[in-house]
PDB file of N, CA and C in Angstrom:
ATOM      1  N   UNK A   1     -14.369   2.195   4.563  1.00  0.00           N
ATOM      2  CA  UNK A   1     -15.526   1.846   5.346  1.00  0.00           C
ATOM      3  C   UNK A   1     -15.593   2.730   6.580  1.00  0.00           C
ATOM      4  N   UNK A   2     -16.611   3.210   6.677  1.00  0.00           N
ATOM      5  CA  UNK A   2     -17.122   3.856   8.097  1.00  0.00           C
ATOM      6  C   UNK A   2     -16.819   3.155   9.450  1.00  0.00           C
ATOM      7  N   UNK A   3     -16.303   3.985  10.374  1.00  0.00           N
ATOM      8  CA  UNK A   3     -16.892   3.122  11.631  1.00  0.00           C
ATOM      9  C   UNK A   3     -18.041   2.969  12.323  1.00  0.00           C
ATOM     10  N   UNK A   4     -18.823   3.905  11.522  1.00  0.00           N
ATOM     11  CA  UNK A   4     -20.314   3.659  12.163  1.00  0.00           C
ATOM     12  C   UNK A   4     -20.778   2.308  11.845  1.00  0.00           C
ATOM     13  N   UNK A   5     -20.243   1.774  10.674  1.00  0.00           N
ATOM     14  CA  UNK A   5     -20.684   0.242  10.164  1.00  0.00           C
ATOM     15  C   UNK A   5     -20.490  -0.894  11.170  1.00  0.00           C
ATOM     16  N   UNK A   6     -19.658  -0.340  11.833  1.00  0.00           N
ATOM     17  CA  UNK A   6     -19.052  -1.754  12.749  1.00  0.00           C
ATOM     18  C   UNK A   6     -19.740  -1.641  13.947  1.00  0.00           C
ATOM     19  N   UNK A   7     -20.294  -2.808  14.834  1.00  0.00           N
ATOM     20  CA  UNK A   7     -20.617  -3.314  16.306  1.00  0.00           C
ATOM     21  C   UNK A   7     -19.802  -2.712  17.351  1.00  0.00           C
ATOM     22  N   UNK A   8     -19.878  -1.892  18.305  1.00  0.00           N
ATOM     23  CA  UNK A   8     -18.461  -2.044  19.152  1.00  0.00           C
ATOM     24  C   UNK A   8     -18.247  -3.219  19.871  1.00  0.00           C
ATOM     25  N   UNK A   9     -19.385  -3.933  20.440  1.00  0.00           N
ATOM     26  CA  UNK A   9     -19.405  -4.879  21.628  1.00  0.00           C
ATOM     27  C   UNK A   9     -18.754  -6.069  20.712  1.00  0.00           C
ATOM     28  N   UNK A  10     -19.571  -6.671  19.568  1.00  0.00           N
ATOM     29  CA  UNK A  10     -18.478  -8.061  18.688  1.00  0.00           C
ATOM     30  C   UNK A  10     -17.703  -7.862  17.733  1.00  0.00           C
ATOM     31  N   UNK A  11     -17.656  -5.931  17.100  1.00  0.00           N
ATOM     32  CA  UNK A  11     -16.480  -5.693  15.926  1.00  0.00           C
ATOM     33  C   UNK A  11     -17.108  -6.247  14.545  1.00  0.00           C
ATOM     34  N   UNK A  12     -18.114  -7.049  14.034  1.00  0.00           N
ATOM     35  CA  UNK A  12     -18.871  -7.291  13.396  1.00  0.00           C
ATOM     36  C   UNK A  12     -18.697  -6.431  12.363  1.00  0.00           C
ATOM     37  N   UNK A  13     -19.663  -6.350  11.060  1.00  0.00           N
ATOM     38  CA  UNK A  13     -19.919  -4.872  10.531  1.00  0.00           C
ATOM     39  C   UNK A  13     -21.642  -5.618  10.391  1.00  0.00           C
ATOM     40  N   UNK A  14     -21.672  -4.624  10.766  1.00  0.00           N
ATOM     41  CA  UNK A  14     -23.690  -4.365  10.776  1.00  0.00           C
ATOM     42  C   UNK A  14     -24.203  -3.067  10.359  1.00  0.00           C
ATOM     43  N   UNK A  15     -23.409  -2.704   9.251  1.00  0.00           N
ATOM     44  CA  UNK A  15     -23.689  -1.525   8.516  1.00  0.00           C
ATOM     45  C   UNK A  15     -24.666   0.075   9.473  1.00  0.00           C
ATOM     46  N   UNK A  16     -24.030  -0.056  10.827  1.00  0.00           N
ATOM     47  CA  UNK A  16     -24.863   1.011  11.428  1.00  0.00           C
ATOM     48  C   UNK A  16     -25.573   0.858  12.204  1.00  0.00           C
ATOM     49  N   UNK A  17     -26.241  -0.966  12.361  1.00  0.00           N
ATOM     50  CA  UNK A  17     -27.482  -1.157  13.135  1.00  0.00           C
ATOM     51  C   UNK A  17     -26.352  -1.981  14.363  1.00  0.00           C
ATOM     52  N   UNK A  18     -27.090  -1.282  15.749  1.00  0.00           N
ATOM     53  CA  UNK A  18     -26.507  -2.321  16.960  1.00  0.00           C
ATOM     54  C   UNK A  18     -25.720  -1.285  17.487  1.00  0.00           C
ATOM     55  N   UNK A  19     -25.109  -1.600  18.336  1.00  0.00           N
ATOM     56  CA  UNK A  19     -24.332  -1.132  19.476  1.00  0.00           C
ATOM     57  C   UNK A  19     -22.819  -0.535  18.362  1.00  0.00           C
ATOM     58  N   UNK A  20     -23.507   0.478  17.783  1.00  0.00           N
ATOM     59  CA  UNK A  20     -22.161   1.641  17.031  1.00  0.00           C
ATOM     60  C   UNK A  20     -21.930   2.741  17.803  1.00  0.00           C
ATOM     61  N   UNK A  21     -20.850   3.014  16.735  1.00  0.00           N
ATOM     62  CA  UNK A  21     -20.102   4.731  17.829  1.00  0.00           C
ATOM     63  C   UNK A  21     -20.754   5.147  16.381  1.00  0.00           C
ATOM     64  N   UNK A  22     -21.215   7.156  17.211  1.00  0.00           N
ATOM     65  CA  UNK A  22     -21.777   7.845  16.381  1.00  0.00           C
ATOM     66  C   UNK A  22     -20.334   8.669  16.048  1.00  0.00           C
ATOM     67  N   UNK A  23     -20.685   9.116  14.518  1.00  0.00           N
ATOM     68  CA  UNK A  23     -19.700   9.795  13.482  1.00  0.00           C
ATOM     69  C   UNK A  23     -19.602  11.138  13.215  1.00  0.00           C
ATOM     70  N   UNK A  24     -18.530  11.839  13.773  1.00  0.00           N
ATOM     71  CA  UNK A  24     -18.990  13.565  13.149  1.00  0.00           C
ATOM     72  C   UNK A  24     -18.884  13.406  12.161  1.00  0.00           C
ATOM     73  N   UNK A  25     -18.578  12.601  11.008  1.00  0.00           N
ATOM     74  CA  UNK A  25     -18.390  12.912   9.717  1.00  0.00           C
ATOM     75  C   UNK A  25     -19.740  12.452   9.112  1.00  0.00           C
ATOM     76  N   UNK A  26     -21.160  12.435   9.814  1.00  0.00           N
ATOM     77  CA  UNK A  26     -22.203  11.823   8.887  1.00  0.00           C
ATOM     78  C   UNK A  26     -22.841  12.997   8.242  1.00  0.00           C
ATOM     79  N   UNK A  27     -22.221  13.839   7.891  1.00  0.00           N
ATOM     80  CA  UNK A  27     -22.851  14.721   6.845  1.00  0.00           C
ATOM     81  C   UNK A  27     -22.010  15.109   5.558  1.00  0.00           C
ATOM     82  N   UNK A  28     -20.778  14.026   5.935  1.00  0.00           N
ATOM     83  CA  UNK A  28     -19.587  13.957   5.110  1.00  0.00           C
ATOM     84  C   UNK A  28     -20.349  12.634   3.448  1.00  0.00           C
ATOM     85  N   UNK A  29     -20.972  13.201   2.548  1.00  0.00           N
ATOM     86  CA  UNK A  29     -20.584  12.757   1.165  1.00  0.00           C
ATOM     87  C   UNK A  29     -22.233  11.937   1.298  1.00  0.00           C
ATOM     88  N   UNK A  30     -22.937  12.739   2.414  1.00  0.00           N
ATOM     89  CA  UNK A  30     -24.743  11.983   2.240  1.00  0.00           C
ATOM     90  C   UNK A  30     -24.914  11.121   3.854  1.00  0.00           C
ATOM     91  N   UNK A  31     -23.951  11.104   4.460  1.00  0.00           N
ATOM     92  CA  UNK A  31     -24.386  10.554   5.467  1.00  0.00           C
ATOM     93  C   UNK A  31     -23.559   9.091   5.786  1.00  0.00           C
ATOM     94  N   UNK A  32     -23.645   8.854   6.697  1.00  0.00           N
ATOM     95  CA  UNK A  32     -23.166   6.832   7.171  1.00  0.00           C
ATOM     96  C   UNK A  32     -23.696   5.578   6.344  1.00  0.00           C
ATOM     97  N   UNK A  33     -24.552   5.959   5.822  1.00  0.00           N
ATOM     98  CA  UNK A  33     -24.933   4.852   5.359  1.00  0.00           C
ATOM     99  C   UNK A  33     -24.546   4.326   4.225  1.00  0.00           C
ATOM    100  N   UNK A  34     -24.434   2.694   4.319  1.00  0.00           N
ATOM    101  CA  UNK A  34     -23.739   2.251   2.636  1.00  0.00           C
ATOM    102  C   UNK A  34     -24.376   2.705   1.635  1.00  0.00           C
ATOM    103  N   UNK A  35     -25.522   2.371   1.402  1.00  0.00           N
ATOM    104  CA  UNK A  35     -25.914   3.570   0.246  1.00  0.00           C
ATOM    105  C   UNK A  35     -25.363   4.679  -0.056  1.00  0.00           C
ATOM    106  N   UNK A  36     -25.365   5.678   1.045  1.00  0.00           N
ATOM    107  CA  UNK A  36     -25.078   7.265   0.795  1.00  0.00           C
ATOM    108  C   UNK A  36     -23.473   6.781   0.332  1.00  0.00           C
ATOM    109  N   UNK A  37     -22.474   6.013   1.147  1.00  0.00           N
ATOM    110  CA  UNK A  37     -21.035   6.039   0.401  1.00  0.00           C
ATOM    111  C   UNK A  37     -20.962   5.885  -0.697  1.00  0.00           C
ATOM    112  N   UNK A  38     -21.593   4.464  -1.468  1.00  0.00           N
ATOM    113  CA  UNK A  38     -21.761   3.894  -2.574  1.00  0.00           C
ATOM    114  C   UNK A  38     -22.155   5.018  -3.282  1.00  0.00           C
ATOM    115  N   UNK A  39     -23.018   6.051  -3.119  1.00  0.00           N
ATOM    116  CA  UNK A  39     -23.586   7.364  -4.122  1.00  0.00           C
ATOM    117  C   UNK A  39     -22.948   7.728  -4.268  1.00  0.00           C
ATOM    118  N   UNK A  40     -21.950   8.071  -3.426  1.00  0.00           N
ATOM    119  CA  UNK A  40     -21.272  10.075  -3.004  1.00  0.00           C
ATOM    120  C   UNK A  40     -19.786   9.469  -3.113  1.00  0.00           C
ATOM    121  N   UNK A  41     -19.535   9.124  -1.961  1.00  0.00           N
ATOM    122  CA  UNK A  41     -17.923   9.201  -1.616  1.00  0.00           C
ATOM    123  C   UNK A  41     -17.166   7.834  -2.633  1.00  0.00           C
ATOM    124  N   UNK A  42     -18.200   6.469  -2.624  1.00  0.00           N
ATOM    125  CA  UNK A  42     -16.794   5.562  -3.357  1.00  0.00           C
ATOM    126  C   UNK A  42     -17.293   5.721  -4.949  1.00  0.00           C
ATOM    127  N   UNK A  43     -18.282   6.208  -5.148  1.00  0.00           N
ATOM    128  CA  UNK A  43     -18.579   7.322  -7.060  1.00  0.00           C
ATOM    129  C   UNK A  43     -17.257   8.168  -7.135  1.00  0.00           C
ATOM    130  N   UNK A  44     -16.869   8.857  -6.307  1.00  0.00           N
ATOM    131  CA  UNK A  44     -15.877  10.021  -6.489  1.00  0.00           C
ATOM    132  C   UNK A  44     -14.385   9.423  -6.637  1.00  0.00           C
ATOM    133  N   UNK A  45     -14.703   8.330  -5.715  1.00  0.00           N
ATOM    134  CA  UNK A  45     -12.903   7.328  -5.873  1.00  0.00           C
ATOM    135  C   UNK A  45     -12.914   6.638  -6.892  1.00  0.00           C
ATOM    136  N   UNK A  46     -13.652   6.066  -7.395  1.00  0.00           N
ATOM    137  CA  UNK A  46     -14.359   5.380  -8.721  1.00  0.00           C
ATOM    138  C   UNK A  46     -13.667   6.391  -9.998  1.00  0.00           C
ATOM    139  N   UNK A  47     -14.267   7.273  -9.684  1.00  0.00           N
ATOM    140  CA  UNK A  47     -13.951   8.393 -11.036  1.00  0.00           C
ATOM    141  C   UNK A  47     -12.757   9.233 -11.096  1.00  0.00           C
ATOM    142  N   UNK A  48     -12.339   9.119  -9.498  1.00  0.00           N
ATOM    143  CA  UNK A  48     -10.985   9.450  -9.419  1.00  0.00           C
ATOM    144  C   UNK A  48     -10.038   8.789 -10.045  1.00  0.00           C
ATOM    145  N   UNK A  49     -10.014   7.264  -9.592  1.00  0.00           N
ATOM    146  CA  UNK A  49      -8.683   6.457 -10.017  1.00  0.00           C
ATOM    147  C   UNK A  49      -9.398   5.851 -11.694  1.00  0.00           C
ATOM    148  N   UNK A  50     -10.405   6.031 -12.581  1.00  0.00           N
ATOM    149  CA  UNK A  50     -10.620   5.926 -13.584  1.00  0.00           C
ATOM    150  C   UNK A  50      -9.526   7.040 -14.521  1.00  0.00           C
ATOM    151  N   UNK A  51     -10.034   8.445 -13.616  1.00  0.00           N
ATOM    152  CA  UNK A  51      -9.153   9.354 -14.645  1.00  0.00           C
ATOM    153  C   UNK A  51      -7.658   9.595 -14.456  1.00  0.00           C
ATOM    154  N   UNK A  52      -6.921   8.569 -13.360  1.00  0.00           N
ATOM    155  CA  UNK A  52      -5.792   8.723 -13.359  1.00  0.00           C
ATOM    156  C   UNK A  52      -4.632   8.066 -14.131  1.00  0.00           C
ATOM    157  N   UNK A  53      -3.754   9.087 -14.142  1.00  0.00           N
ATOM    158  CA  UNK A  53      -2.675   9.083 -15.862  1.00  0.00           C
ATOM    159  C   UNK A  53      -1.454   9.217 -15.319  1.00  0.00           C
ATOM    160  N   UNK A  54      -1.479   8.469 -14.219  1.00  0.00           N
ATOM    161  CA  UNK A  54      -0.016   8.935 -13.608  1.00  0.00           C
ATOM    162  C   UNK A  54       0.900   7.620 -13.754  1.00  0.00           C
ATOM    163  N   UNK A  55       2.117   7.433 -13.173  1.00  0.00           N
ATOM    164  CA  UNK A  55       3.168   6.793 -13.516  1.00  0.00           C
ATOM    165  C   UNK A  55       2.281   5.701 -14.041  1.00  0.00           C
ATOM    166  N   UNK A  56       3.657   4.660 -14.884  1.00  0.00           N
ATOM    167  CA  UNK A  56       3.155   3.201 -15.313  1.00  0.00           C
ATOM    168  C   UNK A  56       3.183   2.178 -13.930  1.00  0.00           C
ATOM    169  N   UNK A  57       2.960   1.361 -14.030  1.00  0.00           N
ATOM    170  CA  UNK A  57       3.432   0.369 -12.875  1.00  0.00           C
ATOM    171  C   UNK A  57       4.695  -0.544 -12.650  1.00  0.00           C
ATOM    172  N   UNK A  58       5.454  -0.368 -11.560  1.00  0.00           N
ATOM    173  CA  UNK A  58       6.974  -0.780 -11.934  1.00  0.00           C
ATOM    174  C   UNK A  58       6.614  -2.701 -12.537  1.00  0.00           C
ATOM    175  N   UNK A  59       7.446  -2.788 -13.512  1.00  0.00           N
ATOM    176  CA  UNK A  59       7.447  -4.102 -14.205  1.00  0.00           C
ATOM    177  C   UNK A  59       8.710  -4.761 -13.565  1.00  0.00           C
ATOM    178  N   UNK A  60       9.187  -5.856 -13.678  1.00  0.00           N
ATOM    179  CA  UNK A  60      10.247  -6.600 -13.787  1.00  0.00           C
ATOM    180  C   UNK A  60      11.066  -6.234 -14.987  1.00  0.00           C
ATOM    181  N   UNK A  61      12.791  -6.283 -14.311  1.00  0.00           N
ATOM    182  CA  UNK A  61      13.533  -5.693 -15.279  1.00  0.00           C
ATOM    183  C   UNK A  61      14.569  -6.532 -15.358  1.00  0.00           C
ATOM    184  N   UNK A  62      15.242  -7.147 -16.217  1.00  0.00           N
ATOM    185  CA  UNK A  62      16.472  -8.087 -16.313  1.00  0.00           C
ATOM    186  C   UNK A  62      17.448  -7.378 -15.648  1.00  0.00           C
ATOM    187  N   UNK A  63      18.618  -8.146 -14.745  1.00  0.00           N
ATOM    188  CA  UNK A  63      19.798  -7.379 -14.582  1.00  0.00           C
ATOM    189  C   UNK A  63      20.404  -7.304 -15.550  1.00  0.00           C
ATOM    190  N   UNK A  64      21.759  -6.342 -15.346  1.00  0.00           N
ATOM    191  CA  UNK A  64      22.296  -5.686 -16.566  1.00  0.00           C
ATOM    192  C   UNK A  64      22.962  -6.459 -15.896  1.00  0.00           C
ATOM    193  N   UNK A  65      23.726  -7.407 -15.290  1.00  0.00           N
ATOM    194  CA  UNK A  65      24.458  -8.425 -15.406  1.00  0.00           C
ATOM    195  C   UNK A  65      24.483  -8.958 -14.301  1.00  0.00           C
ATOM    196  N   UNK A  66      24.811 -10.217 -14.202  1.00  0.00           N
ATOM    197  CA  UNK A  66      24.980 -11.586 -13.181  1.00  0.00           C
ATOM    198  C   UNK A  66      26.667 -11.502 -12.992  1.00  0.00           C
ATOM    199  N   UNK A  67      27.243 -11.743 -11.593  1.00  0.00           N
ATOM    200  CA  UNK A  67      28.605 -11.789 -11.133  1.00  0.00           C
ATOM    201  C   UNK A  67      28.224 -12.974 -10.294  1.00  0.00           C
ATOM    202  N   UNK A  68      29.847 -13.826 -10.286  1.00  0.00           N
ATOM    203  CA  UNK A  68      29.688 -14.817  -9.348  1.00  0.00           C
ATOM    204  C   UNK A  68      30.322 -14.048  -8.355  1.00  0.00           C
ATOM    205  N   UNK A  69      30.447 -14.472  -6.966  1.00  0.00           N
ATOM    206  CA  UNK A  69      31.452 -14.127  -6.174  1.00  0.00           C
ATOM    207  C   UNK A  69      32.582 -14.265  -5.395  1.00  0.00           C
ATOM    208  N   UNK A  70      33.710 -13.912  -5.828  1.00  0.00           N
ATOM    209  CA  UNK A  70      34.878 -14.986  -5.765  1.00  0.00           C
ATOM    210  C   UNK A  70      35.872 -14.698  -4.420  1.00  0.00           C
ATOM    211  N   UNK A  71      34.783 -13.449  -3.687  1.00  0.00           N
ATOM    212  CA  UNK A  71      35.615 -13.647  -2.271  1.00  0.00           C
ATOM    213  C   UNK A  71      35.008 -13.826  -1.215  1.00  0.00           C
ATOM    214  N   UNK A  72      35.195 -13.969   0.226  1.00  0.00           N
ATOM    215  CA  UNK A  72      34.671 -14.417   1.212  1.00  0.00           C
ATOM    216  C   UNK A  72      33.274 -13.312   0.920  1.00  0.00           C
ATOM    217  N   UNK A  73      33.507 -11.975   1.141  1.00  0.00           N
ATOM    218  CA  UNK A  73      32.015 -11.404   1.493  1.00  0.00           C
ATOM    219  C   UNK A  73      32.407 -10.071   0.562  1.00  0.00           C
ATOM    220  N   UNK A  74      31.295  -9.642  -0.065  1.00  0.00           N
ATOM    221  CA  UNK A  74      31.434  -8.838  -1.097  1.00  0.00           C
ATOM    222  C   UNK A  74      30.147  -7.896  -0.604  1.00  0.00           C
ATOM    223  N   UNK A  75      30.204  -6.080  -0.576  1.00  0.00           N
ATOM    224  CA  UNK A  75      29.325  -5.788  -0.280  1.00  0.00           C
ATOM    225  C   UNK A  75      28.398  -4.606  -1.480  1.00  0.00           C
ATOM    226  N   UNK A  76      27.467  -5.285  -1.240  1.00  0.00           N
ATOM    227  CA  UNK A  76      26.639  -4.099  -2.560  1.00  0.00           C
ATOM    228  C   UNK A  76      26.130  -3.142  -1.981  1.00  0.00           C
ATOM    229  N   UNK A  77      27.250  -1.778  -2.754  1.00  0.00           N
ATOM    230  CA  UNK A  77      26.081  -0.321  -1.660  1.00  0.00           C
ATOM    231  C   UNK A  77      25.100   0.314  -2.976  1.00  0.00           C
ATOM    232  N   UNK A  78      24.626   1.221  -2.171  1.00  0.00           N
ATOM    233  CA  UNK A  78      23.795   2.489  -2.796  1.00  0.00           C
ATOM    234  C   UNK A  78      24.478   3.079  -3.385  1.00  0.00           C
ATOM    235  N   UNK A  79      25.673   3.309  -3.823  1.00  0.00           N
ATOM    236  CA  UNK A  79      26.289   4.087  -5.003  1.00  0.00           C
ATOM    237  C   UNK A  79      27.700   3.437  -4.912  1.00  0.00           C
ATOM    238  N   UNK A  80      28.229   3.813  -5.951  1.00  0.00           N
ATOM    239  CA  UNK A  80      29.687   3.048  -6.612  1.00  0.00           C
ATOM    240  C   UNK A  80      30.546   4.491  -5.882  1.00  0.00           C
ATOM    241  N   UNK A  81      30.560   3.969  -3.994  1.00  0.00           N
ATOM    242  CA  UNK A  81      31.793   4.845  -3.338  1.00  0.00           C
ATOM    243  C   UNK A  81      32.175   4.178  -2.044  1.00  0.00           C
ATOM    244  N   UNK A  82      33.143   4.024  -1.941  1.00  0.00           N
ATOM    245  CA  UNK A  82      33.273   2.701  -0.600  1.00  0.00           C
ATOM    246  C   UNK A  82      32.355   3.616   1.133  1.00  0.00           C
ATOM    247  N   UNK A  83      32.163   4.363   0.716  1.00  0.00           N
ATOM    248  CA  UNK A  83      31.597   4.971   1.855  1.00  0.00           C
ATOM    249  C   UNK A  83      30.014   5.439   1.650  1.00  0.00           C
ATOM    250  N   UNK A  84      29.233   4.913   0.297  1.00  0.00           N
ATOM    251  CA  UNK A  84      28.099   4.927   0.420  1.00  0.00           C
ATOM    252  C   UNK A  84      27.718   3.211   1.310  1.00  0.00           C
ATOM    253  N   UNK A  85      26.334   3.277   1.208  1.00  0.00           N
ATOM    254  CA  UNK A  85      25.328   2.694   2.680  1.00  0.00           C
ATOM    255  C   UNK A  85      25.608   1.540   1.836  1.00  0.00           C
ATOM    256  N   UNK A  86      25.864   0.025   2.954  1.00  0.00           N
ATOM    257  CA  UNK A  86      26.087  -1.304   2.434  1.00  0.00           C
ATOM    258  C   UNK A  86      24.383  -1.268   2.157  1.00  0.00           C
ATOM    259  N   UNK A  87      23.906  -2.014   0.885  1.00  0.00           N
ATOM    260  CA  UNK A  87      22.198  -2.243   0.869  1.00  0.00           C
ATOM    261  C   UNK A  87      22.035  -3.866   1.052  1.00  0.00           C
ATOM    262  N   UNK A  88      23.673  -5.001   0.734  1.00  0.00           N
ATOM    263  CA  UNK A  88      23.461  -6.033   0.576  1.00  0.00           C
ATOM    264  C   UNK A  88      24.996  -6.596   1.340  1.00  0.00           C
ATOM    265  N   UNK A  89      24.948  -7.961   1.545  1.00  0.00           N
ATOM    266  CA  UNK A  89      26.419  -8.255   1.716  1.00  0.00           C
ATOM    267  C   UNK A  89      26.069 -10.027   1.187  1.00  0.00           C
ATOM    268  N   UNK A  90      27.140 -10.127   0.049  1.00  0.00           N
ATOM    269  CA  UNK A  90      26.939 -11.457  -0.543  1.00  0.00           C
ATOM    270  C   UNK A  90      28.218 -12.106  -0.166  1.00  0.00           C
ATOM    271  N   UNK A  91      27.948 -13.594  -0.187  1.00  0.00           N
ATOM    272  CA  UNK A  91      29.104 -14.671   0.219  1.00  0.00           C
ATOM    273  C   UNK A  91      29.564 -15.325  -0.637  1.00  0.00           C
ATOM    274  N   UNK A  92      31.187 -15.998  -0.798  1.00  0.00           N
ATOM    275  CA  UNK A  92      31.665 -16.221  -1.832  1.00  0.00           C
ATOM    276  C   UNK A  92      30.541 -17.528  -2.496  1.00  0.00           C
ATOM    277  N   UNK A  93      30.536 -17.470  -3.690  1.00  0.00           N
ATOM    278  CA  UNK A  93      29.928 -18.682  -4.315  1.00  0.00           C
ATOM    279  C   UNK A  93      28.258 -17.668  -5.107  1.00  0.00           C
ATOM    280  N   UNK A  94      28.043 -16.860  -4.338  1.00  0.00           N
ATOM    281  CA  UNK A  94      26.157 -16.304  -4.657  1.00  0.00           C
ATOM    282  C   UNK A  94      26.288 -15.775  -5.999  1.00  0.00           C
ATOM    283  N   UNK A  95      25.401 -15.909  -6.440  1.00  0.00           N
ATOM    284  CA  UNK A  95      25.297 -15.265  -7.991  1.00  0.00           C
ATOM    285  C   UNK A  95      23.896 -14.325  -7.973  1.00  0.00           C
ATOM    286  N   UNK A  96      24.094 -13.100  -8.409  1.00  0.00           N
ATOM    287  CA  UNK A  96      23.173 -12.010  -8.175  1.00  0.00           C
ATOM    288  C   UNK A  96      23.323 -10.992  -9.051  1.00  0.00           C
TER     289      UNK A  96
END
């Protein structure tokens, strides 16, 4: 959305009409107005994210296994090296 759409004095959107700030970008894709976006600029995002083929969307994944924890504090890092980054710290009893 434009900021020409919005009121400055109540923040409103009044699509342009009333007390707006003017836009250097109104010659950007037809002009400020919802119409001209709706034509020009959100047609082009429209047809953009229609033709996009990129990654899948991350799904939910089972763990590859459940541990109980059988000492006071157990810590889960970013890689299997006692000196990679703690990402978690679990307490005896948690199952994760």
């Amino acid at each position: 959305m434009y900021h020409h759409w919005y009121d400055l004095t109540t923040g409103e959107r009044t699509d342009g009409t009333g007390n707006t700030k003017s836009c250097p970008g109104t010659n950007f894709f037809g002009g400020n107005t919802v119409e001209a976006a709706e034509q020009n600029f959100i047609l082009l995002i429209t047809q953009q994210l229609a033709a996009y083929s990129g990654p899948a969307p991350v799904t939910q994944v089972e763990p590859l296994y459940v541990a109980d924890v059988q000492i006071d504090e157990l810590n889960v890092r970013a890689q299997p090296s006692s000196v990679a980054a703690i990402v978690k710290q679990l307490n005896r009893g948690a199952e994760s």
